[in-house]
C-alpha atoms as a PDB file:
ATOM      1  CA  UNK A   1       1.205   5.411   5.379  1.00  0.00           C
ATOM      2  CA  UNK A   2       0.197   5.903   8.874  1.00  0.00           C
ATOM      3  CA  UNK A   3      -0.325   9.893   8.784  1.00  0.00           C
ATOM      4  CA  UNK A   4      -3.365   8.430   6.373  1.00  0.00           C
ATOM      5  CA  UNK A   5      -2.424  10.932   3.640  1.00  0.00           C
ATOM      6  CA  UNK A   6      -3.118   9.771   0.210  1.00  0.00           C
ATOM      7  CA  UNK A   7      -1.525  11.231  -2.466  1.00  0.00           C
ATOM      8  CA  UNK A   8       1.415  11.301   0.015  1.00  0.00           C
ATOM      9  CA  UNK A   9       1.885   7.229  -0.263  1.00  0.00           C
ATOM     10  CA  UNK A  10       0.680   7.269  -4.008  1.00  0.00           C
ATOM     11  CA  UNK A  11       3.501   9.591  -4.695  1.00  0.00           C
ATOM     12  CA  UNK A  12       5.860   6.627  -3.605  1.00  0.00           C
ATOM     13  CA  UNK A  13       4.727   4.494  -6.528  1.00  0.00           C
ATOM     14  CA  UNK A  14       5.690   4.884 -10.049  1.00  0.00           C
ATOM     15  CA  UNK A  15       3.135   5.182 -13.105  1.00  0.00           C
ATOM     16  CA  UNK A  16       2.710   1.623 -13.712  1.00  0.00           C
ATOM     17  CA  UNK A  17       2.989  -0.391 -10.321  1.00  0.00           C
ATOM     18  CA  UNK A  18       0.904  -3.126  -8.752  1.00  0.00           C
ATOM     19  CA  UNK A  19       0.098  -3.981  -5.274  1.00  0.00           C
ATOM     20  CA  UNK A  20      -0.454  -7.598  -4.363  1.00  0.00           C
ATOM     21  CA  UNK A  21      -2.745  -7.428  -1.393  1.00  0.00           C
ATOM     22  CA  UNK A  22      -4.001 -10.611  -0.254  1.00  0.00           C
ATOM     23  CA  UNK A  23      -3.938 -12.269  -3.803  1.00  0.00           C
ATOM     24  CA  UNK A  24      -5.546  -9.622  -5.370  1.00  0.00           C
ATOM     25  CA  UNK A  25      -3.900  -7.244  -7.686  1.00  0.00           C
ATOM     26  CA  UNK A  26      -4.204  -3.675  -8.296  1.00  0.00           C
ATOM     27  CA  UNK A  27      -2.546  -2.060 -10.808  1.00  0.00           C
ATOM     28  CA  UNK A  28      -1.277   1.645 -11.803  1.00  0.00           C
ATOM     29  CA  UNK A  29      -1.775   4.610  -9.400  1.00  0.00           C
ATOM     30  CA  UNK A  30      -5.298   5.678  -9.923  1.00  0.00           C
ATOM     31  CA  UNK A  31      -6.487   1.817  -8.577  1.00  0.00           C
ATOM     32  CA  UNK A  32      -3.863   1.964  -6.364  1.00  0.00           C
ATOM     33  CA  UNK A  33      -4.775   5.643  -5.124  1.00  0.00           C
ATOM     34  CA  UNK A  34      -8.612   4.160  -5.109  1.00  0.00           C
ATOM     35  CA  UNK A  35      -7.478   0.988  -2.814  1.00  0.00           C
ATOM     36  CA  UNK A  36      -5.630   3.032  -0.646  1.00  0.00           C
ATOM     37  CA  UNK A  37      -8.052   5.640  -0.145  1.00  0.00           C
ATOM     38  CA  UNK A  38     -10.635   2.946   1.038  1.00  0.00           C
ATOM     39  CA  UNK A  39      -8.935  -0.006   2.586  1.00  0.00           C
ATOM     40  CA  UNK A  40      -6.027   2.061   4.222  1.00  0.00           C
ATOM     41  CA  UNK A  41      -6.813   5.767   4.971  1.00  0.00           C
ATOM     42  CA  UNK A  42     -10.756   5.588   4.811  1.00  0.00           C
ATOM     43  CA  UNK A  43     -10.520   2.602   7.263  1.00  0.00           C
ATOM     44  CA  UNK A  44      -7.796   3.769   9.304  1.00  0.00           C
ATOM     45  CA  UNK A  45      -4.944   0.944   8.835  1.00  0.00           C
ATOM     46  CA  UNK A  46      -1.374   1.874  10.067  1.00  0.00           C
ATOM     47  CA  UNK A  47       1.360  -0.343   8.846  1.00  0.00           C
ATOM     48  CA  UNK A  48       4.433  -1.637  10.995  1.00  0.00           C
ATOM     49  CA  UNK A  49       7.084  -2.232   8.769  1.00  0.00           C
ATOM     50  CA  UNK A  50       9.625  -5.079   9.613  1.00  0.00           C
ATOM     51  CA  UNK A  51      11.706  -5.467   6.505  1.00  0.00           C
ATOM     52  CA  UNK A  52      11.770  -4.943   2.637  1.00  0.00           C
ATOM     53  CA  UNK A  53      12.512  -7.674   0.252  1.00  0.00           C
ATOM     54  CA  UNK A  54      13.912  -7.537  -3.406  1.00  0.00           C
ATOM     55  CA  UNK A  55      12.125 -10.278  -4.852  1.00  0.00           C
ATOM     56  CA  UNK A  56      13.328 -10.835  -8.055  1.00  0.00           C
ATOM     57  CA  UNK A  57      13.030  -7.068  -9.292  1.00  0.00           C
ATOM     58  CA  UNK A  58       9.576  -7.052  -7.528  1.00  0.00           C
ATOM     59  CA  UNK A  59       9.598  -5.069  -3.857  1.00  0.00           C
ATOM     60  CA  UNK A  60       7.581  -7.408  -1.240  1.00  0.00           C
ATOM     61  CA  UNK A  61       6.869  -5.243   2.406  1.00  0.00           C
ATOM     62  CA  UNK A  62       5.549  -7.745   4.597  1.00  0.00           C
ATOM     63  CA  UNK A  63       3.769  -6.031   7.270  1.00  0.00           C
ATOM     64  CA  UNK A  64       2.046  -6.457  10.653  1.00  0.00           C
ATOM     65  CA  UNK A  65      -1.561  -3.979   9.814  1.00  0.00           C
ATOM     66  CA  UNK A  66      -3.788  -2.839  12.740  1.00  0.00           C
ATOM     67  CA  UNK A  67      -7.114  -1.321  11.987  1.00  0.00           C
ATOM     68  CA  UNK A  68      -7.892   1.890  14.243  1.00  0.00           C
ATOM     69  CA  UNK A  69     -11.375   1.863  15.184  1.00  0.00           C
END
């Protein structure tokens, strides 16, 4: 996520996943390939990590984001 490569973190989701992001909902890898070409890479967002949580089946990363400007 934070070397801002693209197809490198949509590679990391399967065919048919959604990301929750702030109550919205994006689903399957070309929206999520969109949303993370914007929001992420185009606006320069790293990610810091502080634990993964099996929720149910569903994988919840709550993270700390910092916009590089």
């Amino acid at each position: 996520m934070n070397a801002f490569d693209t197809e490198g973190i949509v590679a990391t989701f399967a065919d048919d996943a959604y990301v929750n992001d702030n109550r919205r909902e994006i689903w399957g890898k070309d929206a999520i390939r969109k949303f993370i070409a914007k929001e992420f890479v185009g606006d320069q967002v790293t990610m810091d990590v502080r634990e993964i949580v099996d929720h149910y089946g569903d994988v919840i990363v709550p993270r700390q984001i910092r916009r590089h400007l």
